[in-house]
Protein backbone atom coordinates (compact mmCIF):
# COMPACT_ATOMS: atom_id res chain seq x y z
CA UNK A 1 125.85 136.01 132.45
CA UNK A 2 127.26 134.44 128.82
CA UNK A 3 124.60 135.10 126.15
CA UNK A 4 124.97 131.70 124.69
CA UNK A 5 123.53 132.59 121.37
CA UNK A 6 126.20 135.68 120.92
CA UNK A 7 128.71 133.14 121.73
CA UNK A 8 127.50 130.61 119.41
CA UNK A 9 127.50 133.68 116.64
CA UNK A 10 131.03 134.55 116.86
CA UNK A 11 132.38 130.98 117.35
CA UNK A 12 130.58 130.33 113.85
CA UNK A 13 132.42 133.29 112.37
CA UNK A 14 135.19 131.22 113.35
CA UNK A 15 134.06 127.70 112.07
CA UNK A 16 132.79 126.05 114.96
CA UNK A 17 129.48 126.25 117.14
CA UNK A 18 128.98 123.60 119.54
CA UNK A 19 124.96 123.84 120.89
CA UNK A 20 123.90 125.35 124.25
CA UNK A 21 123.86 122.82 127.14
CA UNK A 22 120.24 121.74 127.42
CA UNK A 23 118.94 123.54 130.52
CA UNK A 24 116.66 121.26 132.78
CA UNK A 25 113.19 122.30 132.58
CA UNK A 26 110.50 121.98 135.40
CA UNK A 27 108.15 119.04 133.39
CA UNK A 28 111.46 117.37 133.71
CA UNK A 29 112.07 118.03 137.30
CA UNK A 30 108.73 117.02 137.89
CA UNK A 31 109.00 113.67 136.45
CA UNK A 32 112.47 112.92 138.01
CA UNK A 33 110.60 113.77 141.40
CA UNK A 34 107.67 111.48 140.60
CA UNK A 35 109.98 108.72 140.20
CA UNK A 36 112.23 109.27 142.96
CA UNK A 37 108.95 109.46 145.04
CA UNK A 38 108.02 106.29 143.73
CA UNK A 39 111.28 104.00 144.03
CA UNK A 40 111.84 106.07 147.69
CA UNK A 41 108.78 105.02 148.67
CA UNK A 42 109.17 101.40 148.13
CA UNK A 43 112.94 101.17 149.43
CA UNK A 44 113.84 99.56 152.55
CA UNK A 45 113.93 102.66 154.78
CA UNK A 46 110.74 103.23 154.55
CA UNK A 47 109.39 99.81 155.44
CA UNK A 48 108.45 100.87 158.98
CA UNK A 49 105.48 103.29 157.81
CA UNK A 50 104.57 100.96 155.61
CA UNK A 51 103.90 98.22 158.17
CA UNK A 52 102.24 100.95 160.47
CA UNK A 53 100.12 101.93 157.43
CA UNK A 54 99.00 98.07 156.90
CA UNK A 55 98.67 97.43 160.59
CA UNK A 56 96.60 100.67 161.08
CA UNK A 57 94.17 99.66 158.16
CA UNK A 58 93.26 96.26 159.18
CA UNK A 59 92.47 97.20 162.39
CA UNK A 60 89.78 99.91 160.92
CA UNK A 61 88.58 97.24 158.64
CA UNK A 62 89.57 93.72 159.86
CA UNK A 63 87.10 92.52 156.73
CA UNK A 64 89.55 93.27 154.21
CA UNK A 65 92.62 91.80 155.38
């Protein structure tokens, strides 16, 4: 494995340093998933389970619907 910071020290010696690609980190990955969950979720492939879900809850409580 490259030690980026080694790198980064003997590319300054010669006058130029570019930073260390930003590594993904898991809050990140966590909030990418939370959206993808979200938009997924309301796509058009999914619009099956969603009609089951409704259908299945007014027929436990026709009240509400």
């Amino acid at each position: 494995m490259i030690d980026m910071n080694k790198l980064c020290e003997l590319s300054a010696a010669l006058g130029s340093c570019q930073p260390p690609p930003m590594r993904p980190t898991s809050s990140r990955h966590g909030q990418h998933n939370k959206n993808a969950d979200y938009w997924l979720a309301r796509g058009p492939r999914f619009d099956h389970l969603r009609r089951e879900h409704e259908h299945r809850s007014q027929r436990q409580n026709p009240e509400a619907g």
